[in-house]
C-alpha atoms as a PDB file:
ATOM      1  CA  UNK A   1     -22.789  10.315 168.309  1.00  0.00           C
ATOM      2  CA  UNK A   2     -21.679   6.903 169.483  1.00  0.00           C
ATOM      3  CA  UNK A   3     -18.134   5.471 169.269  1.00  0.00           C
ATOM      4  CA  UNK A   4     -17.913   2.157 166.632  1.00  0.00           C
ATOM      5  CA  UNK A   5     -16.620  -0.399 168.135  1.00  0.00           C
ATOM      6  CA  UNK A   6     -13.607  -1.699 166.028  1.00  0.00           C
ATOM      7  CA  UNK A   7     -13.900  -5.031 164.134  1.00  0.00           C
ATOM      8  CA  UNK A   8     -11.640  -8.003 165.920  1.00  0.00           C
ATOM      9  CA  UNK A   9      -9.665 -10.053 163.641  1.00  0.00           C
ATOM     10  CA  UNK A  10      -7.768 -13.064 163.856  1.00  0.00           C
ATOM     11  CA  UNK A  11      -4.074 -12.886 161.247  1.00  0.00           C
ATOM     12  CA  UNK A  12      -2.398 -15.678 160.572  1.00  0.00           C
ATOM     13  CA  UNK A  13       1.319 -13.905 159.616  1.00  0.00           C
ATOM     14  CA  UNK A  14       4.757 -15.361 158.550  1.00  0.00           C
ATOM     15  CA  UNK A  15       7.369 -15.109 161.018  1.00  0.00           C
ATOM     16  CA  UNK A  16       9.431 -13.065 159.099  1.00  0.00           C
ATOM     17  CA  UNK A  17       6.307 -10.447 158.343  1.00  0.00           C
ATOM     18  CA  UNK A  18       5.650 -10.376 161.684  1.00  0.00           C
ATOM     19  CA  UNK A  19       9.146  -9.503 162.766  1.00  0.00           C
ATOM     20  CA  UNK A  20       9.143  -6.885 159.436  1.00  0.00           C
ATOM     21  CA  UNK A  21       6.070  -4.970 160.463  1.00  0.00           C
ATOM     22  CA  UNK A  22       7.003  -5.180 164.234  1.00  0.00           C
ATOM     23  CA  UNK A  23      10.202  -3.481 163.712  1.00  0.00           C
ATOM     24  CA  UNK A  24       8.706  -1.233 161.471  1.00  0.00           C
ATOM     25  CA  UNK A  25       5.888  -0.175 164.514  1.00  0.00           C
ATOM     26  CA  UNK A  26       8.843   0.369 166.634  1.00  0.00           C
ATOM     27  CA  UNK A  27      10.482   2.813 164.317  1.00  0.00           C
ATOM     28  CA  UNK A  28       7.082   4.740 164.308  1.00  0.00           C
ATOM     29  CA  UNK A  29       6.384   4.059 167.585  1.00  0.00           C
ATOM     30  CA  UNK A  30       3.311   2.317 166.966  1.00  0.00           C
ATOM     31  CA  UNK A  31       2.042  -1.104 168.247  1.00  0.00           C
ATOM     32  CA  UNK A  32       1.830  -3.532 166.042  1.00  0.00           C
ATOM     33  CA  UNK A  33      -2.122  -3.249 165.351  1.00  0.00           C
ATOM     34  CA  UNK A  34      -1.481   0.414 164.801  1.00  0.00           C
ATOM     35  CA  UNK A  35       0.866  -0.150 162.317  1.00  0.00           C
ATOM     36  CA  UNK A  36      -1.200  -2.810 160.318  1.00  0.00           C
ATOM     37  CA  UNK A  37      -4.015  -1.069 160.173  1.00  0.00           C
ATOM     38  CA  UNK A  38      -2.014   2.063 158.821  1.00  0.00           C
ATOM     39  CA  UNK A  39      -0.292   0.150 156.303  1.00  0.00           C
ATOM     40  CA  UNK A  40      -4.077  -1.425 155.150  1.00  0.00           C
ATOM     41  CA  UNK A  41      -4.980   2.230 155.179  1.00  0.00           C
ATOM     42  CA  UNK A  42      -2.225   3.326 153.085  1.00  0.00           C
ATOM     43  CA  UNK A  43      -3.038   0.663 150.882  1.00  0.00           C
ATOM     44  CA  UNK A  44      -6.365   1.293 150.399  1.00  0.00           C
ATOM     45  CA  UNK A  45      -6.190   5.278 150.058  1.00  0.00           C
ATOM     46  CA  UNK A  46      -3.386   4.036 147.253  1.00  0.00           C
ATOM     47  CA  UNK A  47      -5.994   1.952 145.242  1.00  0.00           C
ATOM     48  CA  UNK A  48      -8.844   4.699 145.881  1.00  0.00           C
ATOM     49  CA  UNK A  49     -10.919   2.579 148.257  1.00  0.00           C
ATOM     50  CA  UNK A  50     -10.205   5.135 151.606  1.00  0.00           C
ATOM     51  CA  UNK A  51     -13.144   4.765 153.672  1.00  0.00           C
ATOM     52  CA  UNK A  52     -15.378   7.592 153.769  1.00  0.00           C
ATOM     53  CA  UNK A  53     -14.576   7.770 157.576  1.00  0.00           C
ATOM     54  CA  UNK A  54     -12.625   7.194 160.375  1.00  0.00           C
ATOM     55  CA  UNK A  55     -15.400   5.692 162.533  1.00  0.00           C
END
């Protein structure tokens, strides 16, 4: 089975979110991507719309 490529998008973020979520990643020791994309997973496992996989 082949790898997916992930999908590249472009975020426009306030300041202050950015500097929120970037402390945040550093508490979990996650980069800042990794801890976007976990919050957008949490979020969407929270309103029932998980992905069926991982990729």
């Amino acid at each position: 089975m082949t790898k997916r490529e992930p999908k590249k998008v472009l975020l426009r973020l306030d300041p202050a979110v950015h500097e929120a979520i970037a402390k945040w990643a550093a508490d979990d020791l996650r980069s800042i991507n990794g801890q976007i994309e976990y919050a957008l997973r949490q979020a969407l496992e929270q309103a029932g719309r998980s992905p069926k996989s991982r990729g």
